[in-house]
PDB file of N, CA and C in Angstrom:
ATOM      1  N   UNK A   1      55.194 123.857 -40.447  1.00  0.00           N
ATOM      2  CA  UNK A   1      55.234 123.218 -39.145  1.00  0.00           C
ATOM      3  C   UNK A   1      55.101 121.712 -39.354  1.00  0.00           C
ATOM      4  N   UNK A   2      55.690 121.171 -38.806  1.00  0.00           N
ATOM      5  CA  UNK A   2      55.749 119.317 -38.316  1.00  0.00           C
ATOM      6  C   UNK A   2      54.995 119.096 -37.497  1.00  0.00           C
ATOM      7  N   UNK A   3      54.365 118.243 -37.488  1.00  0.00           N
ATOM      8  CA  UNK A   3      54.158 117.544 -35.523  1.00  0.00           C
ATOM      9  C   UNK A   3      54.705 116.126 -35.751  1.00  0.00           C
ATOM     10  N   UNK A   4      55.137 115.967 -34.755  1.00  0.00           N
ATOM     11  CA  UNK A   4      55.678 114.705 -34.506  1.00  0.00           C
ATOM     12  C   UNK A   4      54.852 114.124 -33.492  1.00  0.00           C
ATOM     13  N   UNK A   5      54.681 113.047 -33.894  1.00  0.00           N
ATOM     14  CA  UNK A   5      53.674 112.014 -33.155  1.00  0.00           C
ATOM     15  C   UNK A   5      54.935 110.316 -33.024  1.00  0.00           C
ATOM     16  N   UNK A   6      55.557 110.336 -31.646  1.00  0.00           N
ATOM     17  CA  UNK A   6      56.489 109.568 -31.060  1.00  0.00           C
ATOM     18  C   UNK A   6      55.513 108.746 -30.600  1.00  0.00           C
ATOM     19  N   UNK A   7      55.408 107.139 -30.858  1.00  0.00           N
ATOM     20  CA  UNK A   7      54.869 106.059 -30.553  1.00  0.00           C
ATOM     21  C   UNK A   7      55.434 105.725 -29.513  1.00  0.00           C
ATOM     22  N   UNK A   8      56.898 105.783 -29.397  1.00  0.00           N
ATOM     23  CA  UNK A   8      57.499 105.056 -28.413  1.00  0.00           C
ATOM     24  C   UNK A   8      57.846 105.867 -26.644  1.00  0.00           C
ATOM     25  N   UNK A   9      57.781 107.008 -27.260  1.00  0.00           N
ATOM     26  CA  UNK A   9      58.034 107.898 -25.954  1.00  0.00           C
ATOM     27  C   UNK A   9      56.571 108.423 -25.736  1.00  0.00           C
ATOM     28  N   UNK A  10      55.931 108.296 -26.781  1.00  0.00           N
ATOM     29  CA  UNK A  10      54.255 108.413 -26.103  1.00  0.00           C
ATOM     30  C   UNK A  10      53.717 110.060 -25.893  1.00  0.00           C
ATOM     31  N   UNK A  11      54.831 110.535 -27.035  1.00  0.00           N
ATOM     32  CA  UNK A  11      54.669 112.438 -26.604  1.00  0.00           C
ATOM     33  C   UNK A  11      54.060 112.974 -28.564  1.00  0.00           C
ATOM     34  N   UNK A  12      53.678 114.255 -28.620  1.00  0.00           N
ATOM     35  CA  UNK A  12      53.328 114.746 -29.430  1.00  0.00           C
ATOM     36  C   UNK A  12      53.711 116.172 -29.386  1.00  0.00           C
ATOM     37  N   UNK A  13      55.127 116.850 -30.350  1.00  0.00           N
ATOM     38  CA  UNK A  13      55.796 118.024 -30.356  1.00  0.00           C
ATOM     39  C   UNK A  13      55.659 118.570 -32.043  1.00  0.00           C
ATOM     40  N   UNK A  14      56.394 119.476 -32.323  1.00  0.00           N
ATOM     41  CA  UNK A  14      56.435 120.190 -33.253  1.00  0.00           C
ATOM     42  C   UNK A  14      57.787 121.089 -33.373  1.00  0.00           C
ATOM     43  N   UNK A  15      57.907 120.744 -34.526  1.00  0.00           N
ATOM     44  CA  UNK A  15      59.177 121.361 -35.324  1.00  0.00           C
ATOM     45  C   UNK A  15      59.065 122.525 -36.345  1.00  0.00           C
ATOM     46  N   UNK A  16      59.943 123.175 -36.448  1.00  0.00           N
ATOM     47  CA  UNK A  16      59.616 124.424 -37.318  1.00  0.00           C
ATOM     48  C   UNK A  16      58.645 124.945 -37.305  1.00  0.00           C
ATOM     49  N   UNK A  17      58.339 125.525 -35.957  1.00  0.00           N
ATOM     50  CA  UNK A  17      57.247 126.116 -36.172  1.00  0.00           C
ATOM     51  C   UNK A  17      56.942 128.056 -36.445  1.00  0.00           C
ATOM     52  N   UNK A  18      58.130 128.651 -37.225  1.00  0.00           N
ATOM     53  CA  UNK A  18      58.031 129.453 -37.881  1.00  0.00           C
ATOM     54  C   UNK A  18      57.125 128.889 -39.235  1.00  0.00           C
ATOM     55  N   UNK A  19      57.477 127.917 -39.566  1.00  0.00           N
ATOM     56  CA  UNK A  19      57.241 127.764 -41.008  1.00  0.00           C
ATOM     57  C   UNK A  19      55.871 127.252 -41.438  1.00  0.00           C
ATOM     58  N   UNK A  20      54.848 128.091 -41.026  1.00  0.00           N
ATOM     59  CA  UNK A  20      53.684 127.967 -41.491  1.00  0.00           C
ATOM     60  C   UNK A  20      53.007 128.125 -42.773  1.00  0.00           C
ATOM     61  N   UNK A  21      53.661 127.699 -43.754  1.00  0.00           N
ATOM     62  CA  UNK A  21      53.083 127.780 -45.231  1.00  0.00           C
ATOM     63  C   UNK A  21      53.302 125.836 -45.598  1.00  0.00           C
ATOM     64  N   UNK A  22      53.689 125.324 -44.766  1.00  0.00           N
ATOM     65  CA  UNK A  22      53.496 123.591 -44.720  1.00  0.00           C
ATOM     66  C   UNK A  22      53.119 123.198 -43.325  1.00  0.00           C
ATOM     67  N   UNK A  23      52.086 122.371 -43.770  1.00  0.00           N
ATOM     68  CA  UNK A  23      51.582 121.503 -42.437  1.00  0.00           C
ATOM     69  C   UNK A  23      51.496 119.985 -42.793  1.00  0.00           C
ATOM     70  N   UNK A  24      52.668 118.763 -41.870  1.00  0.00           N
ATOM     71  CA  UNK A  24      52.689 117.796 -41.821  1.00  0.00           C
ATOM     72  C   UNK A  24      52.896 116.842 -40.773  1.00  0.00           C
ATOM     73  N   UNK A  25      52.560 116.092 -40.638  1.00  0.00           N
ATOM     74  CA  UNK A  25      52.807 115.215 -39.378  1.00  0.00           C
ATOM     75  C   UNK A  25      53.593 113.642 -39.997  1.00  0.00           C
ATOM     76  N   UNK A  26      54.750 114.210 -38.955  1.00  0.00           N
ATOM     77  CA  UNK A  26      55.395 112.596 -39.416  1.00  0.00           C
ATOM     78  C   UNK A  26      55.499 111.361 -37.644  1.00  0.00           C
ATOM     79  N   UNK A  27      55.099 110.526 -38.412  1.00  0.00           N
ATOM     80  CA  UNK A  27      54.688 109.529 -37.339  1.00  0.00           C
ATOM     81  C   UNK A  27      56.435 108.414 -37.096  1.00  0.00           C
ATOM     82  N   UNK A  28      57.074 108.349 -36.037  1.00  0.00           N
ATOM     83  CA  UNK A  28      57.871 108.202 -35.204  1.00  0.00           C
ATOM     84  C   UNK A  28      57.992 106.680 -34.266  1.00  0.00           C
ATOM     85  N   UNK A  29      58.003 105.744 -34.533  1.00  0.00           N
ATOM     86  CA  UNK A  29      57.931 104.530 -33.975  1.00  0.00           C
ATOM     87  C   UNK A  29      56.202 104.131 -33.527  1.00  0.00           C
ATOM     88  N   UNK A  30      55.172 104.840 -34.772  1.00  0.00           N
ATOM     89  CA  UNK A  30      53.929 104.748 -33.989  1.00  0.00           C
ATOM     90  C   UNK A  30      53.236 104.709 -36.292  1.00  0.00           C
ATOM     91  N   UNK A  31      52.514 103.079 -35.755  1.00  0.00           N
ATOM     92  CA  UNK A  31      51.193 103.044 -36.987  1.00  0.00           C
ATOM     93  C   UNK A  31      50.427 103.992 -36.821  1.00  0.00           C
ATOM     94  N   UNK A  32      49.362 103.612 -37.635  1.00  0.00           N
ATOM     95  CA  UNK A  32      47.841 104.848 -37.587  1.00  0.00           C
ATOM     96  C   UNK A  32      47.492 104.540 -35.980  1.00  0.00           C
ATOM     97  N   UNK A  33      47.291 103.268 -35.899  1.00  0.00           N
ATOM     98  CA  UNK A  33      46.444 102.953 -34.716  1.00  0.00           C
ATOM     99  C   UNK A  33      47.101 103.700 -33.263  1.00  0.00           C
ATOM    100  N   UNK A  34      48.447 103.556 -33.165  1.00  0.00           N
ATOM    101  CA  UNK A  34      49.057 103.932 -32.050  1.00  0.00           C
ATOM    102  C   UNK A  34      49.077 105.475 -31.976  1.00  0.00           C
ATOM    103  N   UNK A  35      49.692 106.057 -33.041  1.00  0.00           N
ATOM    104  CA  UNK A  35      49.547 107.143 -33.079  1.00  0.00           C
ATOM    105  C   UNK A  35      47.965 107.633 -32.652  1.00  0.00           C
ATOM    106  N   UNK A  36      47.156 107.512 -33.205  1.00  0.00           N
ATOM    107  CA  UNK A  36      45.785 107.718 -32.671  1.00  0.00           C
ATOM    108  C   UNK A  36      45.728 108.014 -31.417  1.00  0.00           C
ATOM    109  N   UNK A  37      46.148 106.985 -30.783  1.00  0.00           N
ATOM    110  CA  UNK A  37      46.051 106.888 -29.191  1.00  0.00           C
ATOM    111  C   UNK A  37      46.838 107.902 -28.823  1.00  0.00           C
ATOM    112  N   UNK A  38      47.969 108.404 -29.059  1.00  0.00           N
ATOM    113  CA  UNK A  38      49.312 109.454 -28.571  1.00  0.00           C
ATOM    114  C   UNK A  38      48.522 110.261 -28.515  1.00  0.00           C
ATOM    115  N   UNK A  39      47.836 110.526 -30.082  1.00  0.00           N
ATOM    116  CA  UNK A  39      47.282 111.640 -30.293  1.00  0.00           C
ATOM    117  C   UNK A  39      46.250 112.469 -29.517  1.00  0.00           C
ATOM    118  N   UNK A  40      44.849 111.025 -29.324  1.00  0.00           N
ATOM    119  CA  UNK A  40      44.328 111.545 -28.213  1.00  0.00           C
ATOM    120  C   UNK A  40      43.399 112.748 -28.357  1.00  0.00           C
ATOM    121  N   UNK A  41      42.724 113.481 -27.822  1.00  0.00           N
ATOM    122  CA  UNK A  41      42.436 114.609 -27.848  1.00  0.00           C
ATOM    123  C   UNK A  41      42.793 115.381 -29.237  1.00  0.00           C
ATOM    124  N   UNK A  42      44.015 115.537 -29.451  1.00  0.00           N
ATOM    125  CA  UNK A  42      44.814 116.540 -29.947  1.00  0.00           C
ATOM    126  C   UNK A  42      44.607 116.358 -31.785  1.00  0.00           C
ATOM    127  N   UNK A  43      44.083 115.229 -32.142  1.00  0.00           N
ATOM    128  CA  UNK A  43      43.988 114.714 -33.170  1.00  0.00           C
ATOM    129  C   UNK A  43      43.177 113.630 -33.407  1.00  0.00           C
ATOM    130  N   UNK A  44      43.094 112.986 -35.245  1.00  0.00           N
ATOM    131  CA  UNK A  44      42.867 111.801 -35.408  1.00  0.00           C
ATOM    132  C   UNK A  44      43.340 111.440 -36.996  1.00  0.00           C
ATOM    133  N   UNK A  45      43.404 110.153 -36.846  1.00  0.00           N
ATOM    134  CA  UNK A  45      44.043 109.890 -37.827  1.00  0.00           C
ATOM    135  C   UNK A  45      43.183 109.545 -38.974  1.00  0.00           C
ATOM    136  N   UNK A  46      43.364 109.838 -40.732  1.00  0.00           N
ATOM    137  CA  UNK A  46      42.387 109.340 -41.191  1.00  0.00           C
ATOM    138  C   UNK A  46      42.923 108.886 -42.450  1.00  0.00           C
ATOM    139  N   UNK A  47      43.282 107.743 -42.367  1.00  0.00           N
ATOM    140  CA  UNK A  47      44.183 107.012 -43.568  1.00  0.00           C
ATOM    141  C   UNK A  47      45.344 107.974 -43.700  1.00  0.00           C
ATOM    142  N   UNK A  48      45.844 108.751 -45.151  1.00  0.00           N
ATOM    143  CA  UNK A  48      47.492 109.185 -45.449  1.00  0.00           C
ATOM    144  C   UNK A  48      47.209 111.044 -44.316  1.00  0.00           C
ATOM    145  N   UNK A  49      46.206 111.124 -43.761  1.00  0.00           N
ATOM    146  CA  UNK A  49      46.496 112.357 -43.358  1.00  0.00           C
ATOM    147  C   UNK A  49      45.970 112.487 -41.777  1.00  0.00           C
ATOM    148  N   UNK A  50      46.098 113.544 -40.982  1.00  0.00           N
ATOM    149  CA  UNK A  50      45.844 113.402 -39.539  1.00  0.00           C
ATOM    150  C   UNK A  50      44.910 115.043 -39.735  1.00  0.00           C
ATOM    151  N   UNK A  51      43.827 114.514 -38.683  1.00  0.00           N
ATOM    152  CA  UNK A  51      43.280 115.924 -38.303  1.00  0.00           C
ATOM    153  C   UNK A  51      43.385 116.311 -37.213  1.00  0.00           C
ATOM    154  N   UNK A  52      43.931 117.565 -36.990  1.00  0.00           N
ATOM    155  CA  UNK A  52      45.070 118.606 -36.106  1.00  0.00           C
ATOM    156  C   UNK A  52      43.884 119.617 -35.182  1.00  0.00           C
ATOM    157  N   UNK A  53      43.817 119.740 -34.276  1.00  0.00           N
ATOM    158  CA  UNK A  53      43.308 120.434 -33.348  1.00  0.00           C
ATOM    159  C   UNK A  53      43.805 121.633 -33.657  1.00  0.00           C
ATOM    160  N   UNK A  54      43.199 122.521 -34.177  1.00  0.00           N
ATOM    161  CA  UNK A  54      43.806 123.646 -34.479  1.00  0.00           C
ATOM    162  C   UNK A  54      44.275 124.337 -32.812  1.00  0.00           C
ATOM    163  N   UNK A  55      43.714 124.596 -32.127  1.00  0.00           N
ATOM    164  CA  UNK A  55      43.951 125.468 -30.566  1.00  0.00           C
ATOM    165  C   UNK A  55      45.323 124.711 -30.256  1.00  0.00           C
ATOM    166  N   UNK A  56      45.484 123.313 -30.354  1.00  0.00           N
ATOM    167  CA  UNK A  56      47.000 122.864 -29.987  1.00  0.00           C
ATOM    168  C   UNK A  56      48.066 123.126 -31.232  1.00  0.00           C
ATOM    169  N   UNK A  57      47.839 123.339 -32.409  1.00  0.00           N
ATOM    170  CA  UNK A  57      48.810 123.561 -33.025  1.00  0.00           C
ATOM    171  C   UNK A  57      49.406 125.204 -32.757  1.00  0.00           C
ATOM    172  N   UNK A  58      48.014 125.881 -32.514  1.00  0.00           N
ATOM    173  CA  UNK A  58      48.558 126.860 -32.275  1.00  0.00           C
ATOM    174  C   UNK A  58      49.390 127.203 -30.757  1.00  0.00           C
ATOM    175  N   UNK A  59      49.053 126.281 -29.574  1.00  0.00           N
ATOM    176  CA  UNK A  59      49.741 126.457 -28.659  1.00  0.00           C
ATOM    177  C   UNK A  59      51.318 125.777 -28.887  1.00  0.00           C
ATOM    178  N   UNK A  60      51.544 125.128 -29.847  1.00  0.00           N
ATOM    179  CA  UNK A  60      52.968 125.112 -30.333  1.00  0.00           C
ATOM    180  C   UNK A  60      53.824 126.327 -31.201  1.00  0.00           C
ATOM    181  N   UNK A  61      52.906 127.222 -30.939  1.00  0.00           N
ATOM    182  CA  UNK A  61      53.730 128.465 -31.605  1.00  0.00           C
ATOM    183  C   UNK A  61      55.313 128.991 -30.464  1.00  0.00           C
ATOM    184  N   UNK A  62      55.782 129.723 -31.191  1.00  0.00           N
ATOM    185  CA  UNK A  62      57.272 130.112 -30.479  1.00  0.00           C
ATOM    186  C   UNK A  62      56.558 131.194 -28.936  1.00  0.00           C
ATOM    187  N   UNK A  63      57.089 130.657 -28.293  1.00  0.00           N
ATOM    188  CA  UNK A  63      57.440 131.272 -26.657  1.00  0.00           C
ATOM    189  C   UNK A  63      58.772 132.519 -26.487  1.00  0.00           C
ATOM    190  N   UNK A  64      58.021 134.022 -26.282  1.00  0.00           N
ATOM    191  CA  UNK A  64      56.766 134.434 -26.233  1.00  0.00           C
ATOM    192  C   UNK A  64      56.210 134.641 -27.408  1.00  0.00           C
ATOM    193  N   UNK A  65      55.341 134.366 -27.710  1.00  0.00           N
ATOM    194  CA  UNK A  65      54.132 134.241 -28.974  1.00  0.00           C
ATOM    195  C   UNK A  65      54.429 136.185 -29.283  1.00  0.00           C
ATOM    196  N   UNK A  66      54.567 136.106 -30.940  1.00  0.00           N
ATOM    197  CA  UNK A  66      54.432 137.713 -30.684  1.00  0.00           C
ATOM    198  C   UNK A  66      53.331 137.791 -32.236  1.00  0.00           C
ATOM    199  N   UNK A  67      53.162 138.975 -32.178  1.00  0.00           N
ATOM    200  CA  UNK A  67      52.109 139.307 -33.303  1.00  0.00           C
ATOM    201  C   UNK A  67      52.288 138.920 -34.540  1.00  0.00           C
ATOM    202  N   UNK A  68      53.269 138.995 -35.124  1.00  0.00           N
ATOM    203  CA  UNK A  68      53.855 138.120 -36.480  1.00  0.00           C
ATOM    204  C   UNK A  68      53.183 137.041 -36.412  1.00  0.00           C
ATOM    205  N   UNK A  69      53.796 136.365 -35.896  1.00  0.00           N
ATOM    206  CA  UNK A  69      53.029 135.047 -36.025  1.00  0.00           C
ATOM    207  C   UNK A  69      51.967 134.661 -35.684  1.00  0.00           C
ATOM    208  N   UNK A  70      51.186 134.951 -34.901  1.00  0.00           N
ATOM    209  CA  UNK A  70      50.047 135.206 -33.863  1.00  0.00           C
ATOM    210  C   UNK A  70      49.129 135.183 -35.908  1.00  0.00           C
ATOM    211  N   UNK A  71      49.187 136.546 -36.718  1.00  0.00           N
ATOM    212  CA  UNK A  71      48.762 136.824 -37.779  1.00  0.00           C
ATOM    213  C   UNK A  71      49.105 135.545 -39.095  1.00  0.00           C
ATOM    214  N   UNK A  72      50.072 135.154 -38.904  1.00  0.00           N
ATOM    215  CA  UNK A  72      50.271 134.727 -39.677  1.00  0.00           C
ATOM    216  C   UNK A  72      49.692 132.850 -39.560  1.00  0.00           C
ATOM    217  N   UNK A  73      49.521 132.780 -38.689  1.00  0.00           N
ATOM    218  CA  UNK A  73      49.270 131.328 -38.443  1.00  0.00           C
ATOM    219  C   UNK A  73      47.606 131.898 -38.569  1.00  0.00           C
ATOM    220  N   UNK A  74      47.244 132.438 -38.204  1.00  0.00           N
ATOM    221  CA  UNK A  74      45.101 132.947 -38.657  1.00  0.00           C
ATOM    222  C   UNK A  74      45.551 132.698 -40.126  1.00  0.00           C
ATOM    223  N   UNK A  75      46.380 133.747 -40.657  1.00  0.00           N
ATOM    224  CA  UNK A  75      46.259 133.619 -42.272  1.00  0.00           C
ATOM    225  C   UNK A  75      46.383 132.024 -43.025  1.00  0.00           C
ATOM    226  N   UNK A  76      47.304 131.147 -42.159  1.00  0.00           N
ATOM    227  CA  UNK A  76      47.327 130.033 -42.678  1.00  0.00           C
ATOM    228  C   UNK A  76      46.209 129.139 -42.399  1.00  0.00           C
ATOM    229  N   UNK A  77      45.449 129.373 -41.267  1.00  0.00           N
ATOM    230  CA  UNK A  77      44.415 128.543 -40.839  1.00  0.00           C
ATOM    231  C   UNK A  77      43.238 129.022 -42.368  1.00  0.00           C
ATOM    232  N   UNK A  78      43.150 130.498 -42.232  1.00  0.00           N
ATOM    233  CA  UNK A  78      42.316 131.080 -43.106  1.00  0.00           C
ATOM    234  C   UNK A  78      42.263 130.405 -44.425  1.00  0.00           C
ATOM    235  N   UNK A  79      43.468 130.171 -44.998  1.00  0.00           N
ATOM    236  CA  UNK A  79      43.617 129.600 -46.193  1.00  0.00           C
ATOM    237  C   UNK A  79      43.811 127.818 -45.996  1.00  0.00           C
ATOM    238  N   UNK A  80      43.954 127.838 -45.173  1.00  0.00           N
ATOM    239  CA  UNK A  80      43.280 126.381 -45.461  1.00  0.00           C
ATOM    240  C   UNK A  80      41.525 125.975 -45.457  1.00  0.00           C
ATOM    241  N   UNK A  81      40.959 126.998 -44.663  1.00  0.00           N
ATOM    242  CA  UNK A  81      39.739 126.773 -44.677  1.00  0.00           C
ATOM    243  C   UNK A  81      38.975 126.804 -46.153  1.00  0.00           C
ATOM    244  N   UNK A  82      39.891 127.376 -46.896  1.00  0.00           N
ATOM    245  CA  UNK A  82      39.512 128.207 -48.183  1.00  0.00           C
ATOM    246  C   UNK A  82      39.532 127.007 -49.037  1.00  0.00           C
ATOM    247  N   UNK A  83      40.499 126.096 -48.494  1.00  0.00           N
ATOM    248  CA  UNK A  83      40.519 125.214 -49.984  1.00  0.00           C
ATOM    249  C   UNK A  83      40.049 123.661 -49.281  1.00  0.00           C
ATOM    250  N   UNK A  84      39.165 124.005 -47.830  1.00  0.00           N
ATOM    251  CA  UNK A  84      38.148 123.166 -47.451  1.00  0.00           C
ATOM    252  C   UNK A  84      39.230 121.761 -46.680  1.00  0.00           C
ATOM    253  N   UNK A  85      40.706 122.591 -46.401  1.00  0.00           N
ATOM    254  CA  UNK A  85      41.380 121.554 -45.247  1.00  0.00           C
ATOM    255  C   UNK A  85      40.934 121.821 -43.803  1.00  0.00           C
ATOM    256  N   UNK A  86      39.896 121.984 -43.433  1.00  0.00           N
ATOM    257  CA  UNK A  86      39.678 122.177 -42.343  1.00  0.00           C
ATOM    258  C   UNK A  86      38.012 121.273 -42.211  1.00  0.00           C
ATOM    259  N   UNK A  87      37.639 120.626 -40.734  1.00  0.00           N
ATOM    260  CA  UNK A  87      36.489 120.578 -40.744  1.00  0.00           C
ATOM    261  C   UNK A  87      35.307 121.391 -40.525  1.00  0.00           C
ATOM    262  N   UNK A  88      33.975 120.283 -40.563  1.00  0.00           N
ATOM    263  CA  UNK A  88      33.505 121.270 -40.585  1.00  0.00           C
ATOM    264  C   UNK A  88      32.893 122.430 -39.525  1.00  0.00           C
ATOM    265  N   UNK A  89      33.363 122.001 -38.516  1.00  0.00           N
ATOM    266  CA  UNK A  89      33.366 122.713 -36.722  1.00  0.00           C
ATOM    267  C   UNK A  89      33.956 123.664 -37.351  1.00  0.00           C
ATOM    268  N   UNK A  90      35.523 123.861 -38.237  1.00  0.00           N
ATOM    269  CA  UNK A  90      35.912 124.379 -38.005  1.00  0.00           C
ATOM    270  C   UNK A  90      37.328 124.308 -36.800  1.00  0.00           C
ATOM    271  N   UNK A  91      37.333 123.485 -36.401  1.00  0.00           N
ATOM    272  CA  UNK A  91      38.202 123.006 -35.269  1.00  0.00           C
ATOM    273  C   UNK A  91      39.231 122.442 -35.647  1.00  0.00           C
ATOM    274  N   UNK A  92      39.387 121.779 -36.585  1.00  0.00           N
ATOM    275  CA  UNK A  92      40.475 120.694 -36.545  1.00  0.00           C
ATOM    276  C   UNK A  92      40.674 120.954 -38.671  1.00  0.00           C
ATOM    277  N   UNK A  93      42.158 121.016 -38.478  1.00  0.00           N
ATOM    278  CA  UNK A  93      43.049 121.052 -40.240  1.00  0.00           C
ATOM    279  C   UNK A  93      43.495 119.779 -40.318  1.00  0.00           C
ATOM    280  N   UNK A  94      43.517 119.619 -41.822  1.00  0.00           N
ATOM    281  CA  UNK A  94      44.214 118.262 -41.868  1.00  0.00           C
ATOM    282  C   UNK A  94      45.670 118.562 -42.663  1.00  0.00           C
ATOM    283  N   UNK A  95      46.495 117.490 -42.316  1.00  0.00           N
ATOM    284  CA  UNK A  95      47.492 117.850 -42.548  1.00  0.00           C
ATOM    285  C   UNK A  95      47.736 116.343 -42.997  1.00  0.00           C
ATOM    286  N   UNK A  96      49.034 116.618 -43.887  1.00  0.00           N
ATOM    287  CA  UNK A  96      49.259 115.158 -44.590  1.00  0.00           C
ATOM    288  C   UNK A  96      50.390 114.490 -43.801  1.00  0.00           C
ATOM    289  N   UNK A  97      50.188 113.098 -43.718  1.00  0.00           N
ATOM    290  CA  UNK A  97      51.007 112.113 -42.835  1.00  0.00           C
ATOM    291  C   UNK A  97      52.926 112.129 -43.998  1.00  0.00           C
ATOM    292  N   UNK A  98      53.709 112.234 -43.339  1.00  0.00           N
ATOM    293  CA  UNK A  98      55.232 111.927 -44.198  1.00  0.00           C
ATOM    294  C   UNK A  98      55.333 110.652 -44.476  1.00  0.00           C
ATOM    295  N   UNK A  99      55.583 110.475 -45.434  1.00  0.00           N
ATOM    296  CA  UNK A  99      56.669 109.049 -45.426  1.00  0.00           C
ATOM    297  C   UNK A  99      57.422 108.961 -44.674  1.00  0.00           C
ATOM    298  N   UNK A 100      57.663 107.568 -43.763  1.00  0.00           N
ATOM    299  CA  UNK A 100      58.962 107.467 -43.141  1.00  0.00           C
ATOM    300  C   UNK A 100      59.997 107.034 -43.227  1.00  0.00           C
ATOM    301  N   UNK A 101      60.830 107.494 -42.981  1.00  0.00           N
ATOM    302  CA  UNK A 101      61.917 107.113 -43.409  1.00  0.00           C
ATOM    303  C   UNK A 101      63.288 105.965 -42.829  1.00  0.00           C
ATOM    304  N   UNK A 102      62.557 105.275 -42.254  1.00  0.00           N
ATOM    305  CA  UNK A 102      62.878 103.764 -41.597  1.00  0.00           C
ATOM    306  C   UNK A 102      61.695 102.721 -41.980  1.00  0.00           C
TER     307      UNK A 102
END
């Protein structure tokens, strides 16, 4: 899964979100600082990586949400907790910022 964090349109979406064995966020006409702000709630930024609200990444799952994935996104949360990408609430994964490519 992607999230996209748009500086300029001021929105925060997600791409591929079958593909839960990568988690990255690429930032879109928006620095750390701006992005921050988009982000909001939903995140924060912390130098090369962003920490992800897990409850909103998962409300970017595919519409209607079915059990496959429903399982499979726990399993990915699960294993990230495992190798300590997650805080420590428990709430929020980190995911690494992309290079951009402009």
């Amino acid at each position: 899964m992607k999230v996209v964090v748009d500086g300029a349109a001021g929105t925060v979406t997600a791409e591929d979100v079958e593909n839960l064995r990568e988690l990255s966020v690429a930032l879109r006409s928006a620095d750390a600082e701006l992005a921050g702000q988009v982000l909001g709630q939903r995140g924060r930024v912390d130098g090369t990586h962003v920490w992800l609200d897990i409850e909103v990444l998962k409300a970017f799952g595919p519409v209607p949400r079915n059990e496959s994935w429903t399982e499979r996104f726990a399993a990915a949360m699960a294993y990230a907790a495992g190798k300590g990408w997650t805080d420590e609430t428990g709430r929020l994964v980190r995911a690494h910022v992309e290079e951009s490519s402009s």
